[in-house]
PDB file of N, CA and C in Angstrom:
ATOM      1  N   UNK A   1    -111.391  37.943 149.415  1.00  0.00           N
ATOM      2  CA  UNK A   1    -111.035  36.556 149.223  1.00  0.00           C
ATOM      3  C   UNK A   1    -111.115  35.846 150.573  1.00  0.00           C
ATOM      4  N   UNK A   2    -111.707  34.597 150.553  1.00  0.00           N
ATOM      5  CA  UNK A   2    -111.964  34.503 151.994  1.00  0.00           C
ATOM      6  C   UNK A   2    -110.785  32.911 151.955  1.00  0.00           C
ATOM      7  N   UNK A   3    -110.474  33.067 153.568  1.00  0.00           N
ATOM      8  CA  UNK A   3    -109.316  32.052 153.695  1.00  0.00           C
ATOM      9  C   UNK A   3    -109.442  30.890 153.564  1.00  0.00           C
ATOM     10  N   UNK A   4    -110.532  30.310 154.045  1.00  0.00           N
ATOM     11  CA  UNK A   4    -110.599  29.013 153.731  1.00  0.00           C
ATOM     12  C   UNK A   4    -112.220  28.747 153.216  1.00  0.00           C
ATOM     13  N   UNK A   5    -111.605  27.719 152.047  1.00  0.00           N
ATOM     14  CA  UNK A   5    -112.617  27.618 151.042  1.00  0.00           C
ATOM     15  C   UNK A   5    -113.836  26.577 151.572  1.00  0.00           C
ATOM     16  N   UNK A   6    -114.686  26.908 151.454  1.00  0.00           N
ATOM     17  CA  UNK A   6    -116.326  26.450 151.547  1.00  0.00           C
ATOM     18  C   UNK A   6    -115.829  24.388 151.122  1.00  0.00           C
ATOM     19  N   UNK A   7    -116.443  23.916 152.054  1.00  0.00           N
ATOM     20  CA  UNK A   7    -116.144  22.452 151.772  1.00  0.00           C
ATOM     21  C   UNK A   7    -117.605  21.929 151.101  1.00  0.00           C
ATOM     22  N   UNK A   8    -117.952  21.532 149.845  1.00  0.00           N
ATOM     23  CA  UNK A   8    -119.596  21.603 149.333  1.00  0.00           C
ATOM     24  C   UNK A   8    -119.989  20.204 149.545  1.00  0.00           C
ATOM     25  N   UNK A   9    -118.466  19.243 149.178  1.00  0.00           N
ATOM     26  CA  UNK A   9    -118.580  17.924 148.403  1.00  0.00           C
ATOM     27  C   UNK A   9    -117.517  17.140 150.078  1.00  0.00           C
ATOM     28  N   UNK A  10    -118.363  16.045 150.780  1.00  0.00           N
ATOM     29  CA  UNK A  10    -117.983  15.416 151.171  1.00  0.00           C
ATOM     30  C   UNK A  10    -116.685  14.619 150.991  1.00  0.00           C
ATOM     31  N   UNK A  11    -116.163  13.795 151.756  1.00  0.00           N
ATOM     32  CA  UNK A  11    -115.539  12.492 151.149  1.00  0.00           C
ATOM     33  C   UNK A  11    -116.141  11.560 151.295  1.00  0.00           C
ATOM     34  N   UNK A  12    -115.946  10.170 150.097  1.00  0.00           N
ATOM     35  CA  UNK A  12    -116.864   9.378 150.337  1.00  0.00           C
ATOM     36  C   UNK A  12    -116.378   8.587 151.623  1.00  0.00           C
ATOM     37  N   UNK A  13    -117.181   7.689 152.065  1.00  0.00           N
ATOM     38  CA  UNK A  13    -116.985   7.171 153.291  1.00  0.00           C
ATOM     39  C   UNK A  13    -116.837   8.009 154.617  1.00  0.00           C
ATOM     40  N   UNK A  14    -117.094   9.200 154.702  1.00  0.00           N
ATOM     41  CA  UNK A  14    -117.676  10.200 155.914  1.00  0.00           C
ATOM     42  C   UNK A  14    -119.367  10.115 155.613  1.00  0.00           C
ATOM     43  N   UNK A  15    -119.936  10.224 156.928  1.00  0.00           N
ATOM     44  CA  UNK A  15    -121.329   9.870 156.994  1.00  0.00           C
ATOM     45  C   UNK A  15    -121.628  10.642 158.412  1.00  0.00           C
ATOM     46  N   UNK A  16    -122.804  11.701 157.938  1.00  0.00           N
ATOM     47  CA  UNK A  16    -123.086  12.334 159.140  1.00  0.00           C
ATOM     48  C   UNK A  16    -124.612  12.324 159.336  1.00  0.00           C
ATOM     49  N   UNK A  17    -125.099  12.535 160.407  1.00  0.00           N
ATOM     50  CA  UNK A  17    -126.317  13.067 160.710  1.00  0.00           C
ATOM     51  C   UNK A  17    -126.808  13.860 160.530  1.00  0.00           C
ATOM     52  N   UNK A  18    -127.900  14.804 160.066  1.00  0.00           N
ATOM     53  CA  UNK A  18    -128.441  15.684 159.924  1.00  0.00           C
ATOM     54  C   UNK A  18    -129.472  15.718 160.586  1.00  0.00           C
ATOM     55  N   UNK A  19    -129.443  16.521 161.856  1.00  0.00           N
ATOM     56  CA  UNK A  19    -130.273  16.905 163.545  1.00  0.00           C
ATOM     57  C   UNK A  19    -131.650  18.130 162.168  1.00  0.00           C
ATOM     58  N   UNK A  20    -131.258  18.339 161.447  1.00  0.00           N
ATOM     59  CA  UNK A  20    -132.560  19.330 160.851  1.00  0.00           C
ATOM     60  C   UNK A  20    -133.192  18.405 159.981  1.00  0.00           C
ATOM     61  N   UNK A  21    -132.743  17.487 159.057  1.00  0.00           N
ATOM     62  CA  UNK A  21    -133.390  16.947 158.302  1.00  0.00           C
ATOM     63  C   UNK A  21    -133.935  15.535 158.580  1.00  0.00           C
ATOM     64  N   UNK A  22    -133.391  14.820 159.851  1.00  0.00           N
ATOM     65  CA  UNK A  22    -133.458  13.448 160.525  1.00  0.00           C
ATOM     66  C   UNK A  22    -132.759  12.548 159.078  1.00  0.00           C
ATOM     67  N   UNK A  23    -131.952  12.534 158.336  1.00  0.00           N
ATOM     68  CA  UNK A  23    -131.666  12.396 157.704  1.00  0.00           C
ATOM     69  C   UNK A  23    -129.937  11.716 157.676  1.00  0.00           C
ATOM     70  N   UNK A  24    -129.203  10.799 156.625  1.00  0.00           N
ATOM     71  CA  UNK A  24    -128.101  10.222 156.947  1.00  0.00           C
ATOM     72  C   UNK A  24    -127.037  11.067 155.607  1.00  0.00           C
ATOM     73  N   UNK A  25    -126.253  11.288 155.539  1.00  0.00           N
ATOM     74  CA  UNK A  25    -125.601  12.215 154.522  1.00  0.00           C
ATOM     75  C   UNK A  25    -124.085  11.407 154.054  1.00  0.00           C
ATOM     76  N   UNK A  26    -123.832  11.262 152.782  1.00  0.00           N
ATOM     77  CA  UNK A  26    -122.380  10.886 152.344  1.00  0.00           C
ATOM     78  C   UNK A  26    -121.932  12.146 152.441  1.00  0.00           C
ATOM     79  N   UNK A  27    -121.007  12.522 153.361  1.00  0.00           N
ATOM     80  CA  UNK A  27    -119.842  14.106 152.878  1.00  0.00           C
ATOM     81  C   UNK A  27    -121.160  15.246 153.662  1.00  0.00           C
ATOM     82  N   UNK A  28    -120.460  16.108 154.720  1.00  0.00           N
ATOM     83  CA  UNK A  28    -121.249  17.000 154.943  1.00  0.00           C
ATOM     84  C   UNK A  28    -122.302  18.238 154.201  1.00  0.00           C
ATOM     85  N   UNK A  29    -123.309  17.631 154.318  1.00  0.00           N
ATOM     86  CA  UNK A  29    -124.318  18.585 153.193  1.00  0.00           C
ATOM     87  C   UNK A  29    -124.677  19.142 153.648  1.00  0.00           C
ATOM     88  N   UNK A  30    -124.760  19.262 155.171  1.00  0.00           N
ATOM     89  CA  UNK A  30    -125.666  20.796 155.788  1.00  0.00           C
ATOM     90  C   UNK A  30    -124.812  21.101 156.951  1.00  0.00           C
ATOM     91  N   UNK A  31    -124.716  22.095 157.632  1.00  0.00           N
ATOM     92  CA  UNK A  31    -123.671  23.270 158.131  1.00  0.00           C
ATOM     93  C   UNK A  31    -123.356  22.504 159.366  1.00  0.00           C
ATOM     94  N   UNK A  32    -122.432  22.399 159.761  1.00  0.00           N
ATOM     95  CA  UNK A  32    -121.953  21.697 160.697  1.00  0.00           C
ATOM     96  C   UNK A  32    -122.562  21.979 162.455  1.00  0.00           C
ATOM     97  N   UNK A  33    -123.334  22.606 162.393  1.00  0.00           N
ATOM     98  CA  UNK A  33    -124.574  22.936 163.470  1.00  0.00           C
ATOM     99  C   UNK A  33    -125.473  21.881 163.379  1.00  0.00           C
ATOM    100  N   UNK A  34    -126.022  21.620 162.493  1.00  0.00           N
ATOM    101  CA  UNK A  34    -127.039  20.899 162.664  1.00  0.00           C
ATOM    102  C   UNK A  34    -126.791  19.223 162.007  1.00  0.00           C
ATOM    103  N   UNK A  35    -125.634  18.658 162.044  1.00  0.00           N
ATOM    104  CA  UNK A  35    -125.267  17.539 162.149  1.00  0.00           C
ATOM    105  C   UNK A  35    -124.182  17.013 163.192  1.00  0.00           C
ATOM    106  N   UNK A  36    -124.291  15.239 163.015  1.00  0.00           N
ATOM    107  CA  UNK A  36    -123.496  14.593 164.158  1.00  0.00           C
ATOM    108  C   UNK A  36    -122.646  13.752 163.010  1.00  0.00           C
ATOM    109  N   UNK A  37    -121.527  13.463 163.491  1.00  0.00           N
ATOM    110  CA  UNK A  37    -120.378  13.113 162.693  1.00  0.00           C
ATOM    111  C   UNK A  37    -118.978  13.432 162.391  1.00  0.00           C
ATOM    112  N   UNK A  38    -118.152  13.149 161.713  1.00  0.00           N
ATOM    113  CA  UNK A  38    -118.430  12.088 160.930  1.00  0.00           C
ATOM    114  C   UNK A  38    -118.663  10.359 161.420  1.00  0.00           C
ATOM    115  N   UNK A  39    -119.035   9.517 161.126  1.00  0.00           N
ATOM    116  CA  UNK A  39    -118.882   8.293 161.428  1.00  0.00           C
ATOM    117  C   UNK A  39    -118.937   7.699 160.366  1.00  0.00           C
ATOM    118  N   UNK A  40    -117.951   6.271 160.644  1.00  0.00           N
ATOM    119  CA  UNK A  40    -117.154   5.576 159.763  1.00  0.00           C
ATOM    120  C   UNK A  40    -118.016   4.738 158.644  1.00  0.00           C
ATOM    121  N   UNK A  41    -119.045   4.564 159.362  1.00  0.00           N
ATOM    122  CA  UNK A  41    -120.251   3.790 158.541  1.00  0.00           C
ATOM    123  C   UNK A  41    -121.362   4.107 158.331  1.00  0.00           C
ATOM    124  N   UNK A  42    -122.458   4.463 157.077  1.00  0.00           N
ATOM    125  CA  UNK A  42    -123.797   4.380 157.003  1.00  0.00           C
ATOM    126  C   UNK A  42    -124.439   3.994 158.360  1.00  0.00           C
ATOM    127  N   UNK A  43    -124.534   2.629 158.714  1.00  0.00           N
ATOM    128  CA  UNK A  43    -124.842   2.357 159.761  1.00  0.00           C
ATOM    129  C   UNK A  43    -124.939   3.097 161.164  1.00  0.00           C
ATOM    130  N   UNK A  44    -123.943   3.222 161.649  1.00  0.00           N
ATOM    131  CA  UNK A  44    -123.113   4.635 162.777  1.00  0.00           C
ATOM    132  C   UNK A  44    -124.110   5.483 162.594  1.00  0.00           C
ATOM    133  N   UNK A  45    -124.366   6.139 161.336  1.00  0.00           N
ATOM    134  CA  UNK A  45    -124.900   7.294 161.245  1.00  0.00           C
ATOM    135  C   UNK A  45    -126.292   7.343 161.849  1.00  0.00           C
ATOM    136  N   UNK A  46    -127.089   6.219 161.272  1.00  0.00           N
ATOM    137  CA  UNK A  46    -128.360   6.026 161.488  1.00  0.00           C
ATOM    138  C   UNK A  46    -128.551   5.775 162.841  1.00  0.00           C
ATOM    139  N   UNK A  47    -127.868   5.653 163.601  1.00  0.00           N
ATOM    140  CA  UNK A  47    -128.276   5.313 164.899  1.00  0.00           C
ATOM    141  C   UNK A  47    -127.682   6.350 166.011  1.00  0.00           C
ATOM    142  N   UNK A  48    -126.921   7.665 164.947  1.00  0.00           N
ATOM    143  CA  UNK A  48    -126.122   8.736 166.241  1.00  0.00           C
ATOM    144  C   UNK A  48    -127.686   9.106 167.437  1.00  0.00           C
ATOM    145  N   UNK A  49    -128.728   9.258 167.027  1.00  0.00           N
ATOM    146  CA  UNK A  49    -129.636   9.720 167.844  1.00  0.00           C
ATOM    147  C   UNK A  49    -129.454   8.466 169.056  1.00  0.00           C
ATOM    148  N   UNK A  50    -129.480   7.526 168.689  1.00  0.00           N
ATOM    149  CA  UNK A  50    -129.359   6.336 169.399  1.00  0.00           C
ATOM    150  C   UNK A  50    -128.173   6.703 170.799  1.00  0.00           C
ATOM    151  N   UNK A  51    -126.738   6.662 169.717  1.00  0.00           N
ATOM    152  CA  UNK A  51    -125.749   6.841 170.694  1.00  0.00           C
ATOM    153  C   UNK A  51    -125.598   8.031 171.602  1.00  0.00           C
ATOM    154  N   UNK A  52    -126.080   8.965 170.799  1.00  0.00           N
ATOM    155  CA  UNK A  52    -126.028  10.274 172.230  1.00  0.00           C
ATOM    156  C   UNK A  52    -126.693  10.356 173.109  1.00  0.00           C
ATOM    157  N   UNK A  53    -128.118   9.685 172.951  1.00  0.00           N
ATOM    158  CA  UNK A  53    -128.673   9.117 174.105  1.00  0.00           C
ATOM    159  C   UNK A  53    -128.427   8.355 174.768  1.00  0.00           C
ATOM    160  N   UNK A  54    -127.618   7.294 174.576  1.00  0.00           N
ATOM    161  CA  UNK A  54    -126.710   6.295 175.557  1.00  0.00           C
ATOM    162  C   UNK A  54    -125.485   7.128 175.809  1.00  0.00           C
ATOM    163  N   UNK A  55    -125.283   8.037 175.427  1.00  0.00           N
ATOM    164  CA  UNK A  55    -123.877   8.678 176.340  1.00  0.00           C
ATOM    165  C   UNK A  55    -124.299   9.896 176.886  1.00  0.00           C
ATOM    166  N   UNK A  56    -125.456  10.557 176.796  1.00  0.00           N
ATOM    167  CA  UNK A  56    -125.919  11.266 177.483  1.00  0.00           C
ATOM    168  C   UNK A  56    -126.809  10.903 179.266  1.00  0.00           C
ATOM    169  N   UNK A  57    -126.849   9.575 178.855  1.00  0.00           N
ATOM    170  CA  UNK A  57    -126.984   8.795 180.392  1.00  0.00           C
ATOM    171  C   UNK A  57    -126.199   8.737 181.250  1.00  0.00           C
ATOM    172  N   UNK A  58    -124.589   8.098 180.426  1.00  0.00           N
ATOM    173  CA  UNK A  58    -123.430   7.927 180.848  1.00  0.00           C
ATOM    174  C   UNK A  58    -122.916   9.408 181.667  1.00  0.00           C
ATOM    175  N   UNK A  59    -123.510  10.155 180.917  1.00  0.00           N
ATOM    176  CA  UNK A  59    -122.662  11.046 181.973  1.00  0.00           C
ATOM    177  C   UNK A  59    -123.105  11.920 182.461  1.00  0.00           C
ATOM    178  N   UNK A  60    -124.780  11.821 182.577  1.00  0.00           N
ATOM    179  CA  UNK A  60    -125.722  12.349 183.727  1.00  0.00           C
ATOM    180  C   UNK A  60    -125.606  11.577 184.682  1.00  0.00           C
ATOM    181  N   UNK A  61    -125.090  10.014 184.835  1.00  0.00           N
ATOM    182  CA  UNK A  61    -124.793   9.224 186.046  1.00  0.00           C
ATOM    183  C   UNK A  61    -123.602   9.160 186.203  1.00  0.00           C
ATOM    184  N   UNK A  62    -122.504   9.907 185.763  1.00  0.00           N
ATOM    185  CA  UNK A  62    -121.288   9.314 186.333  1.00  0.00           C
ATOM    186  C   UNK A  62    -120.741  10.916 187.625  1.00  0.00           C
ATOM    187  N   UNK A  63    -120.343  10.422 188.348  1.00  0.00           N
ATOM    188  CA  UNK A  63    -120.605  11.293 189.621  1.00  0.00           C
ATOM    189  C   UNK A  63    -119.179  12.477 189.214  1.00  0.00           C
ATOM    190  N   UNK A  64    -118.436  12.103 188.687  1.00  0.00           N
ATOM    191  CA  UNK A  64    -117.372  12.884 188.339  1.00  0.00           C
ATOM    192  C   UNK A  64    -118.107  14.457 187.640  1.00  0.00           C
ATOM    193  N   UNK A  65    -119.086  14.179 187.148  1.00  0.00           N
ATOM    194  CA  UNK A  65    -120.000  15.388 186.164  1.00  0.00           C
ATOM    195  C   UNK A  65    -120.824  16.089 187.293  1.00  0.00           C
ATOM    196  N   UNK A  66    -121.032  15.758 188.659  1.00  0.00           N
ATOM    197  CA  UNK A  66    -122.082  16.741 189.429  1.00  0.00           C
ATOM    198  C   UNK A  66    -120.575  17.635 190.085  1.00  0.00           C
ATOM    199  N   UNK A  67    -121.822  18.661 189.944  1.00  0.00           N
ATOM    200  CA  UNK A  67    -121.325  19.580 190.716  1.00  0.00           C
ATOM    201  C   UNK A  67    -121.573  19.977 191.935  1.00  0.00           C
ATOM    202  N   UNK A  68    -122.494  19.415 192.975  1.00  0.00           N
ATOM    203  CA  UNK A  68    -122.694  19.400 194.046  1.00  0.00           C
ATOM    204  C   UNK A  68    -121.355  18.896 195.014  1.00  0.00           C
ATOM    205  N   UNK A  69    -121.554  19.724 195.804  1.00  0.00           N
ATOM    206  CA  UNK A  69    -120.173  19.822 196.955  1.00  0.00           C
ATOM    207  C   UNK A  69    -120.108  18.554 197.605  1.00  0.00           C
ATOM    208  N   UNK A  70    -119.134  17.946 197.889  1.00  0.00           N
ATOM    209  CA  UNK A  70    -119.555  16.340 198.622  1.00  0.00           C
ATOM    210  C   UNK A  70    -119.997  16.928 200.160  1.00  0.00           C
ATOM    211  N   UNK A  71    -121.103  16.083 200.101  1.00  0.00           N
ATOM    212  CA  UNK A  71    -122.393  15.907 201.384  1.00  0.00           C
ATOM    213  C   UNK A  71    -122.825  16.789 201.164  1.00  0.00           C
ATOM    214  N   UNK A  72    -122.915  17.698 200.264  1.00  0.00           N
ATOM    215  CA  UNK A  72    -123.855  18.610 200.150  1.00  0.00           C
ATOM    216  C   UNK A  72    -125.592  18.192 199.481  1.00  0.00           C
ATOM    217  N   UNK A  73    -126.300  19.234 199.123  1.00  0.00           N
ATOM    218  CA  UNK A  73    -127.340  18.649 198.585  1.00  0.00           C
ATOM    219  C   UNK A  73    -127.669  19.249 197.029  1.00  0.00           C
ATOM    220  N   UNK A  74    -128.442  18.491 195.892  1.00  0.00           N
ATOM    221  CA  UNK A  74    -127.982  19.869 194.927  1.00  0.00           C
ATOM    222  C   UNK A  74    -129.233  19.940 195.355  1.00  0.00           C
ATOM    223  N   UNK A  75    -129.677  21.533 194.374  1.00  0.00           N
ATOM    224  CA  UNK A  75    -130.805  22.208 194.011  1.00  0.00           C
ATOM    225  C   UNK A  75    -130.669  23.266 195.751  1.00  0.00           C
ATOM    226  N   UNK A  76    -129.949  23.705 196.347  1.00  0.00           N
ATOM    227  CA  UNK A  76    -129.696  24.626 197.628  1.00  0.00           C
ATOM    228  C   UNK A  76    -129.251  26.210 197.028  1.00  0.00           C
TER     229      UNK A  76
END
Protein backbone atom coordinates (compact mmCIF):
# COMPACT_ATOMS: atom_id res chain seq x y z
CA UNK A 1 0.00 0.00 0.00
CA UNK A 2 1.78 2.98 -0.87
CA UNK A 3 1.54 6.23 1.43
CA UNK A 4 0.61 8.76 -0.47
CA UNK A 5 -1.80 8.50 -3.19
CA UNK A 6 -0.91 9.32 -6.92
CA UNK A 7 -2.45 12.96 -7.59
CA UNK A 8 -4.05 12.16 -11.52
CA UNK A 9 -6.67 15.08 -11.52
CA UNK A 10 -5.48 18.64 -11.03
CA UNK A 11 -7.36 21.49 -9.33
CA UNK A 12 -9.05 23.69 -11.44
CA UNK A 13 -7.38 26.98 -11.53
CA UNK A 14 -3.65 25.45 -11.07
CA UNK A 15 -1.91 25.80 -14.46
CA UNK A 16 1.44 24.42 -15.22
CA UNK A 17 3.95 24.12 -17.88
CA UNK A 18 4.91 21.20 -19.48
CA UNK A 19 9.05 21.59 -20.33
CA UNK A 20 8.31 17.94 -22.46
CA UNK A 21 5.30 18.75 -24.23
CA UNK A 22 5.77 22.85 -24.68
CA UNK A 23 2.42 22.68 -23.69
CA UNK A 24 -0.07 24.66 -20.88
CA UNK A 25 -1.98 22.09 -18.46
CA UNK A 26 -5.26 22.63 -16.05
CA UNK A 27 -4.08 20.36 -12.80
CA UNK A 28 -0.70 18.60 -13.15
CA UNK A 29 -0.76 16.03 -16.05
CA UNK A 30 2.77 15.13 -16.40
CA UNK A 31 5.35 14.28 -13.53
CA UNK A 32 6.47 17.06 -11.78
CA UNK A 33 10.08 16.94 -13.54
CA UNK A 34 9.14 18.06 -16.50
CA UNK A 35 6.82 20.98 -15.63
CA UNK A 36 6.87 24.71 -14.24
CA UNK A 37 4.17 25.71 -11.83
CA UNK A 38 1.71 26.03 -10.50
CA UNK A 39 0.65 29.53 -11.69
CA UNK A 40 -2.39 31.36 -10.92
CA UNK A 41 -3.42 31.99 -14.50
CA UNK A 42 -3.60 30.34 -18.04
CA UNK A 43 -1.79 33.26 -19.02
CA UNK A 44 1.35 32.87 -16.33
CA UNK A 45 1.60 29.61 -17.72
CA UNK A 46 2.16 30.42 -21.27
CA UNK A 47 4.80 32.64 -20.76
CA UNK A 48 6.87 30.51 -17.70
CA UNK A 49 9.58 29.97 -20.57
CA UNK A 50 9.42 33.69 -20.79
CA UNK A 51 9.84 34.28 -16.99
CA UNK A 52 12.70 31.94 -16.23
CA UNK A 53 14.52 33.51 -18.69
CA UNK A 54 14.08 36.89 -17.19
CA UNK A 55 15.05 35.50 -13.80
CA UNK A 56 17.66 33.52 -14.99
CA UNK A 57 19.41 36.90 -16.05
CA UNK A 58 18.53 38.30 -12.76
CA UNK A 59 20.64 36.18 -11.13
CA UNK A 60 23.49 35.48 -13.47
CA UNK A 61 23.95 39.41 -12.87
CA UNK A 62 23.34 39.88 -9.44
CA UNK A 63 26.86 39.75 -7.77
CA UNK A 64 25.60 38.14 -4.54
CA UNK A 65 25.44 34.62 -6.88
CA UNK A 66 29.38 34.70 -8.01
CA UNK A 67 31.51 32.89 -6.43
CA UNK A 68 34.67 34.43 -7.21
CA UNK A 69 36.74 35.70 -4.19
CA UNK A 70 36.55 39.61 -4.08
CA UNK A 71 39.50 40.93 -6.42
CA UNK A 72 39.94 37.81 -7.43
CA UNK A 73 39.49 36.63 -11.04
CA UNK A 74 36.99 33.79 -12.02
CA UNK A 75 37.91 30.97 -14.37
CA UNK A 76 41.79 30.66 -12.14
Amino acid sequence: MALFKKRTVGKPGEWYYCLEHKTVEEGPECPAKDRFGPYATRQEAEHAMETARERNLEWENDPKWHDAPKGGTEGN
